[in-house]
C-alpha atoms as a PDB file:
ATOM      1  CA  UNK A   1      29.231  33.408  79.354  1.00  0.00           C
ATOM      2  CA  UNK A   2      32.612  32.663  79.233  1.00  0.00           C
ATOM      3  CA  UNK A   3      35.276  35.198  76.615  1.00  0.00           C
ATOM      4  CA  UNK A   4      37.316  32.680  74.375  1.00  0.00           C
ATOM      5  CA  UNK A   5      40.651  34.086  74.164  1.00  0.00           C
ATOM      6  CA  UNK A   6      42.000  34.714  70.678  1.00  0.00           C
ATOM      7  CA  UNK A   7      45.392  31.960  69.612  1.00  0.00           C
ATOM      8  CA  UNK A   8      48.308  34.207  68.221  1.00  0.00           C
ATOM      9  CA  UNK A   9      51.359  32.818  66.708  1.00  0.00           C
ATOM     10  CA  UNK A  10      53.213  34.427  64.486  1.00  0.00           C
ATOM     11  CA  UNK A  11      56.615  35.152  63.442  1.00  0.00           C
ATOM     12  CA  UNK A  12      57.850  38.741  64.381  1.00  0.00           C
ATOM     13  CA  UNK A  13      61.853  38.448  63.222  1.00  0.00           C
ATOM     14  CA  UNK A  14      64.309  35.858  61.872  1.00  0.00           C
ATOM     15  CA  UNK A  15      67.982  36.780  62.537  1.00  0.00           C
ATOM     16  CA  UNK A  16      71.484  35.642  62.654  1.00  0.00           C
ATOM     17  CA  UNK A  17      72.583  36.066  66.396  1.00  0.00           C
ATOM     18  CA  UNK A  18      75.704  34.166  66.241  1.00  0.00           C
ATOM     19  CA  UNK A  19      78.880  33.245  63.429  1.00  0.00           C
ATOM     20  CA  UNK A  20      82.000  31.575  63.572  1.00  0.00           C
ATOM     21  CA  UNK A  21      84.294  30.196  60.891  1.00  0.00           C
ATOM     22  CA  UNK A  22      87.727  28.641  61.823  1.00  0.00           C
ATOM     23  CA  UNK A  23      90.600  27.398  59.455  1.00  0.00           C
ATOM     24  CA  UNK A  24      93.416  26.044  62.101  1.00  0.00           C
ATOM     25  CA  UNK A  25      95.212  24.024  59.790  1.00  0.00           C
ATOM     26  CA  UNK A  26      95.510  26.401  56.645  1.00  0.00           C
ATOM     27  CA  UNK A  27      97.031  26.997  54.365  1.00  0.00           C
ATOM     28  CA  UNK A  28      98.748  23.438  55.020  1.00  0.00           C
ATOM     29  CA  UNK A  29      95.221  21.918  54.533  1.00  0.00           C
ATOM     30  CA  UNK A  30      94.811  22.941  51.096  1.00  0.00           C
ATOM     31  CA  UNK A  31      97.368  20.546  49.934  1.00  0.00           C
ATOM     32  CA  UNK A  32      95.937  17.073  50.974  1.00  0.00           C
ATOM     33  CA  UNK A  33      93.818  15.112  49.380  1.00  0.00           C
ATOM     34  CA  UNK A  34      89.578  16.292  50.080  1.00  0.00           C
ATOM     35  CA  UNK A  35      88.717  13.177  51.944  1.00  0.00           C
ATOM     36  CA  UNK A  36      86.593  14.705  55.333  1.00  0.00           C
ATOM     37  CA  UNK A  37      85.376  13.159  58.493  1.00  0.00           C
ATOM     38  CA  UNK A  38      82.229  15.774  58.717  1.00  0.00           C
ATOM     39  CA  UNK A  39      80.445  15.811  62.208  1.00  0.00           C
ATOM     40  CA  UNK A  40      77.163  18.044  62.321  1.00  0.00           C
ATOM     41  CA  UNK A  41      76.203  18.945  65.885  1.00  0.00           C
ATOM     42  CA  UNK A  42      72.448  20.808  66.539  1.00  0.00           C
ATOM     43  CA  UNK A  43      71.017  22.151  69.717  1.00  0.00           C
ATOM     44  CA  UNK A  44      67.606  23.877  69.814  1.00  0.00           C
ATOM     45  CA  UNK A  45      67.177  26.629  72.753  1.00  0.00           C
ATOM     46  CA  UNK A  46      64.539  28.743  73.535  1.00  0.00           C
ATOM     47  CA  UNK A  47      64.272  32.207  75.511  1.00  0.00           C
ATOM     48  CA  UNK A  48      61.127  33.816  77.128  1.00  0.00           C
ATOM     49  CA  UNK A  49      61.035  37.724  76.392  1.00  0.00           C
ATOM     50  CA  UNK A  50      57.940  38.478  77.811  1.00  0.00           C
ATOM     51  CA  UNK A  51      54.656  39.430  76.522  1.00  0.00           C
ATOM     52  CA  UNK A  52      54.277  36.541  74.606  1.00  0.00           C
ATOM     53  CA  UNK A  53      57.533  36.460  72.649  1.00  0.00           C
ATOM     54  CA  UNK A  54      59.814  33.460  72.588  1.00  0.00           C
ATOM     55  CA  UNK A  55      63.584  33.899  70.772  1.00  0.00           C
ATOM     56  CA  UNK A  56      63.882  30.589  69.609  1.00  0.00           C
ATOM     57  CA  UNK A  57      67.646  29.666  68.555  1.00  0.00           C
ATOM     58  CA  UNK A  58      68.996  26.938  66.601  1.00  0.00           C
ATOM     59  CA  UNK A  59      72.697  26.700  66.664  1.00  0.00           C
ATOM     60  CA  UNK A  60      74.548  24.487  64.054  1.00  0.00           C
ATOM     61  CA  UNK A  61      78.632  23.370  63.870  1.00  0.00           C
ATOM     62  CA  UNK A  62      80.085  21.440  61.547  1.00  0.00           C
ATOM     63  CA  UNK A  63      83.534  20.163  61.832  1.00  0.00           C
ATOM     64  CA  UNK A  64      85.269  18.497  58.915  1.00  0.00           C
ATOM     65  CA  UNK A  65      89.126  17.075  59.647  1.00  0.00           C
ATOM     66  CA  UNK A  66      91.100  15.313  57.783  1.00  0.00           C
ATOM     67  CA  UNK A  67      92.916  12.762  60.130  1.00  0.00           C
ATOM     68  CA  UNK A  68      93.459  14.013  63.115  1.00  0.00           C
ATOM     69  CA  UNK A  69      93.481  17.909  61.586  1.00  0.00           C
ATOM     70  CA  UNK A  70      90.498  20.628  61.756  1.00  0.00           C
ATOM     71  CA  UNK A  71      89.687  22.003  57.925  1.00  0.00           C
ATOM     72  CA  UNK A  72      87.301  24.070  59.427  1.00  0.00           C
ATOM     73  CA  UNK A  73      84.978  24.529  62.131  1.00  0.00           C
ATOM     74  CA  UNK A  74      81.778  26.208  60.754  1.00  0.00           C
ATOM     75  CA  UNK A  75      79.333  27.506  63.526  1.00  0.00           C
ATOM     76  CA  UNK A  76      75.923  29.534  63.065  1.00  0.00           C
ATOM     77  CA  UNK A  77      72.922  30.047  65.768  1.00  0.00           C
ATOM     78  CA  UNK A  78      70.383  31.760  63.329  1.00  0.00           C
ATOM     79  CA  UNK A  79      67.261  32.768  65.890  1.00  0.00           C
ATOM     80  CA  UNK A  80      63.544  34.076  65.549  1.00  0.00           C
ATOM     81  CA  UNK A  81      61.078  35.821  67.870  1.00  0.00           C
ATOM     82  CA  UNK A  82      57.713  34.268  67.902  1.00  0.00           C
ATOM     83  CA  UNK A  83      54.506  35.218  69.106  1.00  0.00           C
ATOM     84  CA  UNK A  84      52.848  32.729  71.133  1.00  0.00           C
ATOM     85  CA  UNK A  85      50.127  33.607  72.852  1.00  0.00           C
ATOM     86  CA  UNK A  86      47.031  31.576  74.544  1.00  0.00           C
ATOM     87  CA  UNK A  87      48.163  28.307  72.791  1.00  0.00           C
ATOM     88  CA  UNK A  88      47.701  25.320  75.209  1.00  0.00           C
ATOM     89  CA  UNK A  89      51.007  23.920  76.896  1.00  0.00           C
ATOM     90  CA  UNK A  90      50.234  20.874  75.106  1.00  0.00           C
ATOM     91  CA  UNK A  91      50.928  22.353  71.836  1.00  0.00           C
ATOM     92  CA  UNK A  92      53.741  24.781  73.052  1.00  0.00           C
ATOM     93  CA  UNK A  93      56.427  21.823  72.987  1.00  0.00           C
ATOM     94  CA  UNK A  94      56.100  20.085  69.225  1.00  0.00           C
ATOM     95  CA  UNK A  95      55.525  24.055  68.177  1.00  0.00           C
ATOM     96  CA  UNK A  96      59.117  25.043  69.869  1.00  0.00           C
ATOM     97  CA  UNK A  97      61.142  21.794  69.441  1.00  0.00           C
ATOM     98  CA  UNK A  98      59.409  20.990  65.958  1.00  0.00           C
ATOM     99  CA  UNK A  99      57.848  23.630  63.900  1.00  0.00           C
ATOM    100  CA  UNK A 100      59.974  26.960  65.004  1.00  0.00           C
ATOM    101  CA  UNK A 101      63.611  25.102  64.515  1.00  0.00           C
ATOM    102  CA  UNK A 102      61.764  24.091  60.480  1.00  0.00           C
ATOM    103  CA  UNK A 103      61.459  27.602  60.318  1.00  0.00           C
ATOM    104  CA  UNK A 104      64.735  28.446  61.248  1.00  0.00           C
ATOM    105  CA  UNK A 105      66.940  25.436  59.424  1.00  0.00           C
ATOM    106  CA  UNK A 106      67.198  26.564  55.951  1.00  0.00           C
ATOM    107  CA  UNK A 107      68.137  30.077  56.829  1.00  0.00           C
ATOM    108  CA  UNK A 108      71.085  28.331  59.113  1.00  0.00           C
ATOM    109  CA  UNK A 109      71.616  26.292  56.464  1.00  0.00           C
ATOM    110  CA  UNK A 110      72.454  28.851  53.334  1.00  0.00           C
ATOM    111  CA  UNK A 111      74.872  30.390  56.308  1.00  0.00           C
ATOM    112  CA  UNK A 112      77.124  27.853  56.890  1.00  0.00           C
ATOM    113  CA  UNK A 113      76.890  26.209  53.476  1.00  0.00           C
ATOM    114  CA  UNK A 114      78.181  30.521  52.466  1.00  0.00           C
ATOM    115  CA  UNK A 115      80.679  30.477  55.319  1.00  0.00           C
ATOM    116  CA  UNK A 116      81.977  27.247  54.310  1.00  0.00           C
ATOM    117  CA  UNK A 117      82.538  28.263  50.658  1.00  0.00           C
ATOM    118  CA  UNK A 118      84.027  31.651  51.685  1.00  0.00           C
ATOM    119  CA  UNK A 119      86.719  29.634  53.397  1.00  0.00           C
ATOM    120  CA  UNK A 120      87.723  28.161  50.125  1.00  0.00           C
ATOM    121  CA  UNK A 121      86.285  24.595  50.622  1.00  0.00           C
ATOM    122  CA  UNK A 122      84.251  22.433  48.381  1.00  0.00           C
ATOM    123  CA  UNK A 123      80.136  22.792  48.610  1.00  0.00           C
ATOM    124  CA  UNK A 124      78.599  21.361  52.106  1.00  0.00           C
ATOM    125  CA  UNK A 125      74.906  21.384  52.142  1.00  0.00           C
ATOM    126  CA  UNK A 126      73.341  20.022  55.594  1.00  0.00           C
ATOM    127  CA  UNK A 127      70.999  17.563  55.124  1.00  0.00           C
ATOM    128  CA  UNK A 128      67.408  18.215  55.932  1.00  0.00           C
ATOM    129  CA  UNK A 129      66.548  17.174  59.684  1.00  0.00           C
ATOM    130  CA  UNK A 130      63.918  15.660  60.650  1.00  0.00           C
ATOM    131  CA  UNK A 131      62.839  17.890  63.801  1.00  0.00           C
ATOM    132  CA  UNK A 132      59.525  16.141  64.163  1.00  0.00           C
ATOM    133  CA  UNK A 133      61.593  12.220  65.345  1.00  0.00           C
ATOM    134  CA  UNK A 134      64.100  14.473  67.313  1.00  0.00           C
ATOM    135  CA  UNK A 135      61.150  16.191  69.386  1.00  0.00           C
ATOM    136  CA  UNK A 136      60.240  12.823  69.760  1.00  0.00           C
ATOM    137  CA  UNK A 137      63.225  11.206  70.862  1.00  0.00           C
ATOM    138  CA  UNK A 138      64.078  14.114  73.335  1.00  0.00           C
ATOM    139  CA  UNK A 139      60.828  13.266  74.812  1.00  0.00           C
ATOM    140  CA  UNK A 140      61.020   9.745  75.286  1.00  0.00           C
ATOM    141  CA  UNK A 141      64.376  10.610  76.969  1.00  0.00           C
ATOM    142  CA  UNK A 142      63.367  12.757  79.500  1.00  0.00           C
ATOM    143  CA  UNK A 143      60.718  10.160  80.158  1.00  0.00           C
ATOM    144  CA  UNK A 144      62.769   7.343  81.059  1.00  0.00           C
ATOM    145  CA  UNK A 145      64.801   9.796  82.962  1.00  0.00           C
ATOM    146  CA  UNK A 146      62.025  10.803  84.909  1.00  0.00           C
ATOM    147  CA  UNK A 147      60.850   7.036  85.814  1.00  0.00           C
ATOM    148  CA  UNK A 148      61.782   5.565  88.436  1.00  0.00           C
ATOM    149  CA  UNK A 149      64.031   3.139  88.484  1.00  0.00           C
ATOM    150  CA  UNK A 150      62.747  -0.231  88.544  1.00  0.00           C
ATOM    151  CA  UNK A 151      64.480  -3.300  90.004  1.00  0.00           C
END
């Protein structure tokens, strides 16, 4: 008779590890004309700290210039420690690169959209992400990577 071992995930703490707000170009920026070129860059990481706890961390910047000028340069990694234990490897991938960075997004997002207006500027509210076709993508990435090449 064979013990079946008990799944565990849950969600121990959700932090802010990391914040940075820049302003190069002010005050000077102030006085042209709100008309942003935004660019939104995300990266997912994950850390193993034993016992069945993963940090996840999903960092977020967001640039807006005007010409060739920085507004501001917005930057937040908000991170949680999960318990994951006895869930298959199978699972351990969409749960890491799709359901932890869910949990994490909307606490990055009320960060930088706060950071943002602290530094004076008009509302920015990211956009919700799709995690799920990202997973996806990243997956069929590192599969044609790993093939072979075929002439």
């Amino acid at each position: 008779m064979t013990e079946e071992v008990q799944r565990q995930f849950s969600i121990q703490r959700i932090y802010t590890k990391d914040i940075s707000f820049e302003t190069p170009n002010s005050p000077e920026i102030f006085m042209q004309e709100w008309k942003p070129e935004i660019s939104v860059n995300l990266n997912n990481a994950v850390k193993d700290l034993g016992e069945g706890n993963l940090e996840v961390s999903l960092t977020v910047t967001v640039t807006a210039k005007i010409e060739d000028r920085t507004a501001y340069l917005a930057e937040a990694t908000q991170s949680g420690i999960f318990l994951a234990r006895s869930i298959p490897e199978e699972e351990m991938g969409p749960m890491l690169g799709v359901y932890c960075p869910n949990v994490l997004f909307p606490y990055v997002r009320e960060v930088l959209s706060d950071l943002i207006n602290r530094g004076s500027f008009p509302q920015f509210l990211l956009a919700p992400v799709n995690f799920e076709a990202l997973y996806a993508q990243q997956i069929q990435q590192q599969k044609q990577e790993a093939a072979p090449a075929e002439h």
